[in-house]
N, C-alpha and C. Protein backbone atom coordinates (compact mmCIF):
# COMPACT_ATOMS: atom_id res chain seq x y z
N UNK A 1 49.64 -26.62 115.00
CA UNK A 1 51.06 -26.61 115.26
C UNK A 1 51.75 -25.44 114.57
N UNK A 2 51.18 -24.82 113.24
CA UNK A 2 52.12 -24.31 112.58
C UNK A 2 51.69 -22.72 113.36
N UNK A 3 50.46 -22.32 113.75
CA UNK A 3 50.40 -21.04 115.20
C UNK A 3 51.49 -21.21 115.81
N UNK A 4 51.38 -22.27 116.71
CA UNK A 4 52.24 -22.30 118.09
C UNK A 4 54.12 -22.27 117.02
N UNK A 5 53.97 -22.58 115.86
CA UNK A 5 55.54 -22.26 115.70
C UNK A 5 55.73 -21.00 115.02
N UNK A 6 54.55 -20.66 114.67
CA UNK A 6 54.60 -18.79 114.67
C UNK A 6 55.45 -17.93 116.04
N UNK A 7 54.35 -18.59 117.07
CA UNK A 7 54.57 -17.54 118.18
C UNK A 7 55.86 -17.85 118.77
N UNK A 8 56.23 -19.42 119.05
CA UNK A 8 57.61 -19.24 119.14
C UNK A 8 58.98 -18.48 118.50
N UNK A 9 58.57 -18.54 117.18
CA UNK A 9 59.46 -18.18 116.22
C UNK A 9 59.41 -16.55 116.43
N UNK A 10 58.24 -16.00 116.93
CA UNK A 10 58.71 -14.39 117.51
C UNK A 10 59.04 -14.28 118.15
N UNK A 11 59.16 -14.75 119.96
CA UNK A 11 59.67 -14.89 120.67
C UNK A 11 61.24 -14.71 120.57
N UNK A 12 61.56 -15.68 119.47
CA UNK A 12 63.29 -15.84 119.18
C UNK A 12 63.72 -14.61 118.24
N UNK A 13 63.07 -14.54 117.51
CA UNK A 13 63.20 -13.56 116.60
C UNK A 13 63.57 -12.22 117.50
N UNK A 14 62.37 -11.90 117.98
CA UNK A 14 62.98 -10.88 119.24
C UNK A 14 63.99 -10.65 119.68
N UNK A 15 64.35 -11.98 120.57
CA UNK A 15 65.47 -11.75 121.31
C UNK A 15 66.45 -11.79 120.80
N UNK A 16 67.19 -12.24 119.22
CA UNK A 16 68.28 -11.97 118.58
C UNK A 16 67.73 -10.64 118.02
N UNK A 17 66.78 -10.08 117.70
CA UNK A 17 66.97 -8.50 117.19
C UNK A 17 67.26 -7.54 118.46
N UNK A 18 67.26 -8.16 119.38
CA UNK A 18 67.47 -7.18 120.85
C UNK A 18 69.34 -7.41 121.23
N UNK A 19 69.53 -8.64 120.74
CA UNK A 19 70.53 -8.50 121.16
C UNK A 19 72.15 -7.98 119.94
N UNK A 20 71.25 -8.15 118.61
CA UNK A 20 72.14 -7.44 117.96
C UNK A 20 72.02 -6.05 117.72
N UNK A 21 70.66 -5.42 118.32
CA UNK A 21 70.61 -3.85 118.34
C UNK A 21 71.42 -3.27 119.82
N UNK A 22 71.69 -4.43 120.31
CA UNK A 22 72.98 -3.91 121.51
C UNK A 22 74.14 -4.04 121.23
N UNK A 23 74.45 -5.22 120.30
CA UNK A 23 75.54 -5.15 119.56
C UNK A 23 76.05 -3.94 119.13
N UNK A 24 75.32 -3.55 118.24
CA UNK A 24 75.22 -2.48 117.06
C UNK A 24 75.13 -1.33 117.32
N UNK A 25 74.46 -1.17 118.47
CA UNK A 25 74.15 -0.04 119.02
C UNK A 25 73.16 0.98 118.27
N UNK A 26 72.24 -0.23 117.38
CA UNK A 26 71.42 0.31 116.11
C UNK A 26 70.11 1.48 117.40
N UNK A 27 69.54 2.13 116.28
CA UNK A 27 68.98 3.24 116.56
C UNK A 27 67.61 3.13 117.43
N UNK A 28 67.45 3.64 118.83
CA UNK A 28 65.78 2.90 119.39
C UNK A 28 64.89 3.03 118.68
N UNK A 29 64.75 4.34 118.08
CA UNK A 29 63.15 4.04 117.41
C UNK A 29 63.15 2.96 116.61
N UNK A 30 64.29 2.31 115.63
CA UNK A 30 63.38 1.67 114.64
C UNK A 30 63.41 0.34 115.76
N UNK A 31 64.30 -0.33 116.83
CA UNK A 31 63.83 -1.79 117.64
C UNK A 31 62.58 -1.26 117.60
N UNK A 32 62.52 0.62 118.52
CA UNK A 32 60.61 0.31 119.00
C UNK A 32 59.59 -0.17 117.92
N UNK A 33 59.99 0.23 116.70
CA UNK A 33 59.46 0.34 115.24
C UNK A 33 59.31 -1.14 115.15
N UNK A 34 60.34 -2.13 115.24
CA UNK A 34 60.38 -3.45 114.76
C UNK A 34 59.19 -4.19 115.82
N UNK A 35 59.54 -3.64 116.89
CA UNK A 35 59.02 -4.52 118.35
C UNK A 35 57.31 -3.90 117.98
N UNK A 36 56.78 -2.86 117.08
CA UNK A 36 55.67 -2.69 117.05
C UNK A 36 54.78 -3.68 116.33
N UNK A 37 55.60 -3.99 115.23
CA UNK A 37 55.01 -5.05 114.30
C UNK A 37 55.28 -6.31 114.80
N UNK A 38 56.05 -6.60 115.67
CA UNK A 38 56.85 -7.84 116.55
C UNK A 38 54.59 -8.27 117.72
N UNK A 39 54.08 -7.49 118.14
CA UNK A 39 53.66 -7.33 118.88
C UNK A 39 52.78 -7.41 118.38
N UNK A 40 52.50 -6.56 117.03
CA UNK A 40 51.01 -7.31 116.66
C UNK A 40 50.50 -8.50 115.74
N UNK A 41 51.91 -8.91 115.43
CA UNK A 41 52.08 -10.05 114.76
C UNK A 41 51.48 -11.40 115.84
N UNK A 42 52.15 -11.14 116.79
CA UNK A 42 52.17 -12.03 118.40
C UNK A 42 50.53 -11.79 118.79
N UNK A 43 50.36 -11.04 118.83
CA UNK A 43 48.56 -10.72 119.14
C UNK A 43 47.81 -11.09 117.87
N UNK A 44 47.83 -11.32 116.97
CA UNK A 44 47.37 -12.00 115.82
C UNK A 44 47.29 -13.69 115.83
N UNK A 45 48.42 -14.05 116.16
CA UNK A 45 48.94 -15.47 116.17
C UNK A 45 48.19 -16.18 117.16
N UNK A 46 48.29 -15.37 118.34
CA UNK A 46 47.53 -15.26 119.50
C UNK A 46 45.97 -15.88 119.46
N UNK A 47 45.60 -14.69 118.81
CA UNK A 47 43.94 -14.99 118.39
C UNK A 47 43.57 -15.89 117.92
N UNK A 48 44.76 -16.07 116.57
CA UNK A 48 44.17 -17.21 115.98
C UNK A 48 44.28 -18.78 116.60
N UNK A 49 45.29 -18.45 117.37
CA UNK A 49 45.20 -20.11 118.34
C UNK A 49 44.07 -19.96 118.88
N UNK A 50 43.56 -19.11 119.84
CA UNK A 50 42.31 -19.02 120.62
C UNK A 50 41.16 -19.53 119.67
N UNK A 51 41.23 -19.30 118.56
CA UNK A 51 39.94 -19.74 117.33
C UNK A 51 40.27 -21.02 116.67
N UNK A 52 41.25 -21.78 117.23
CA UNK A 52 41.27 -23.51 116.51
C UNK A 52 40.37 -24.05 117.20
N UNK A 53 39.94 -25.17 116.55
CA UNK A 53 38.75 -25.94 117.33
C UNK A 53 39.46 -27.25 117.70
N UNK A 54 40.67 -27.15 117.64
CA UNK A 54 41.54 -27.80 118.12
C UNK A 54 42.26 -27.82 119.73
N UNK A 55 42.19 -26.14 119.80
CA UNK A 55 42.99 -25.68 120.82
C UNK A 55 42.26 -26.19 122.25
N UNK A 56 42.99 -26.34 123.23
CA UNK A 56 42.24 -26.40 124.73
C UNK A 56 42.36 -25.79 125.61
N UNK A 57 41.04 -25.63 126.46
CA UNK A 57 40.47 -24.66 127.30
C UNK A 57 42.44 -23.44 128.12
N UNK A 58 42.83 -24.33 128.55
CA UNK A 58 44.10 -23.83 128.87
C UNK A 58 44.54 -23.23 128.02
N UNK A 59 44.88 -23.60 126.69
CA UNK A 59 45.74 -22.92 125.69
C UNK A 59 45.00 -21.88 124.97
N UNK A 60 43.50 -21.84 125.23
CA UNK A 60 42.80 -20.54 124.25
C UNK A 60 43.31 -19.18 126.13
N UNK A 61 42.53 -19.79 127.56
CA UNK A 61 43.60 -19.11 128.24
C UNK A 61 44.88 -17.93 127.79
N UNK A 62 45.54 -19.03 127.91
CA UNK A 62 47.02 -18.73 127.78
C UNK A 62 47.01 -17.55 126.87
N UNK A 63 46.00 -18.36 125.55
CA UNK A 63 46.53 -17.46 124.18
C UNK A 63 45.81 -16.28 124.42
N UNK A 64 44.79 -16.03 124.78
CA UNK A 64 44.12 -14.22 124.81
C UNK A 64 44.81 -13.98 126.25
N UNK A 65 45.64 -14.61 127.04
CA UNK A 65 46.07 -13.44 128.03
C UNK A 65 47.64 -12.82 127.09
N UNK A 66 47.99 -13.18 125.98
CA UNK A 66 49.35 -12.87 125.26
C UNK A 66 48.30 -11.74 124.39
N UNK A 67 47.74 -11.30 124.10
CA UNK A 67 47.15 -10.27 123.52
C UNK A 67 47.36 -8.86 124.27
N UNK A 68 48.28 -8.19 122.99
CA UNK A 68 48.64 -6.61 123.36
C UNK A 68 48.32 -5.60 122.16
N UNK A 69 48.14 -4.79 122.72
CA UNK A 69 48.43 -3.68 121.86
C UNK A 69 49.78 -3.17 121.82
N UNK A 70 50.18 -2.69 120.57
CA UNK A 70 51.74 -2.32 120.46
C UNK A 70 51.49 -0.50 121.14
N UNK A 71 52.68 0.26 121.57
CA UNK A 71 52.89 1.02 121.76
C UNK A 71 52.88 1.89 120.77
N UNK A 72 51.94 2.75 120.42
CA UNK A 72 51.73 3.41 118.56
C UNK A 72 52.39 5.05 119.59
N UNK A 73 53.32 5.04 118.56
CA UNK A 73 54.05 6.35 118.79
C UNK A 73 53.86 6.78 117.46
N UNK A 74 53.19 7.91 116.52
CA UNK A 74 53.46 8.46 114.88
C UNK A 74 54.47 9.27 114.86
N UNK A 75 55.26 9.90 115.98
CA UNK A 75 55.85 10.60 115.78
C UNK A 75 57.62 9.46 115.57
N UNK A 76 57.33 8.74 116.02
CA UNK A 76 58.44 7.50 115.92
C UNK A 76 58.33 6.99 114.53
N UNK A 77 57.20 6.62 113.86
CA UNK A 77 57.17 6.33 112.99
C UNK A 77 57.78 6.97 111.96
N UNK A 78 57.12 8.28 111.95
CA UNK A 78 57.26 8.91 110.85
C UNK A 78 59.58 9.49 110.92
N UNK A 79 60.09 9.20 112.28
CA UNK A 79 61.24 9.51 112.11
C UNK A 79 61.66 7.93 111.16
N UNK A 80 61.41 6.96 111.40
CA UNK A 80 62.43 5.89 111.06
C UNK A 80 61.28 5.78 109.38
N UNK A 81 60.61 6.54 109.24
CA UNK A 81 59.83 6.34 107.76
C UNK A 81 60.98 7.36 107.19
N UNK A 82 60.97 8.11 107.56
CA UNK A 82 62.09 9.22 107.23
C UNK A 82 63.96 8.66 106.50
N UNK A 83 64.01 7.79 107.89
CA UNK A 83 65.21 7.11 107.57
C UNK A 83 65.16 6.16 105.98
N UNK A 84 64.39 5.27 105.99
CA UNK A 84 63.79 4.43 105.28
C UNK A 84 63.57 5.15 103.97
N UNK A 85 63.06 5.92 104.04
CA UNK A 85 62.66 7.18 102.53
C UNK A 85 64.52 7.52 101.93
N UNK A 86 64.64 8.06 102.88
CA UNK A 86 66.11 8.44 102.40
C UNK A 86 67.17 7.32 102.23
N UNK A 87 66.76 6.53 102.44
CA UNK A 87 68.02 5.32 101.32
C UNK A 87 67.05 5.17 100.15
N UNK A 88 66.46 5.50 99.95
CA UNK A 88 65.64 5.34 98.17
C UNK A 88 66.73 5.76 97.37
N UNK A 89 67.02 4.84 96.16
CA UNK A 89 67.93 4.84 95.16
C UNK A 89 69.54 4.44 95.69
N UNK A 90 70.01 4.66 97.07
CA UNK A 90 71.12 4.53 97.98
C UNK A 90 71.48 3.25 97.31
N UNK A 91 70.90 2.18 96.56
CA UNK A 91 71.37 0.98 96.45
C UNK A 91 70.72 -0.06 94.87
N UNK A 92 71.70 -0.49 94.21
CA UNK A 92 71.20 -1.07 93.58
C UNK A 92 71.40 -2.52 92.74
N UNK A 93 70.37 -3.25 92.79
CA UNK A 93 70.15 -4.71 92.64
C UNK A 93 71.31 -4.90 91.34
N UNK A 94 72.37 -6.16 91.43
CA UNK A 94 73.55 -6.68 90.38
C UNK A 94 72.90 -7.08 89.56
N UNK A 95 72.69 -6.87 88.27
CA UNK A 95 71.66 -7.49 87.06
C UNK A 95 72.55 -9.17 86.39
């Protein structure tokens, strides 16, 4: 149970980070950035349902046809690593 409330819980997760990066009008690379780790988190979760000895014939199915590879862009990366680098020190914890 606690897989299957993984994979739901990305599912949702998703779709409120999609819809407040339209809000926001926040920057594409880092959604693509988020949606990369979004994706292999989901293909992880994935697998591991397929490997319960619990799971059934349908649901191991189901679960390796949800298996992706994320879209690996480095040149994306390395812009929103960029972003990320440069708030270093930008902020600091109230003691």
């Amino acid at each position: 149970m606690l897989t299957l409330g993984e994979l739901f819980t990305l599912v949702v997760y998703g779709q409120l980070i999609l819809e407040q990066a339209e809000l926001t009008g926040q920057d594409r690379d880092l959604v693509d950035q988020i949606f990369d780790v979004l994706v292999r988190d989901f293909s992880a979760y994935a697998v591991e349902l397929h490997g319960k000895p619990t799971t059934t014939a349908d649901q191991q199915a189901w679960a390796v046809a949800q298996v992706r590879a994320p879209v690996v862009d480095a040149a994306r990366f390395e812009r929103v690593f960029a972003q990320v680098t440069g708030q270093a020190g930008a902020y600091e914890m109230r003691a």
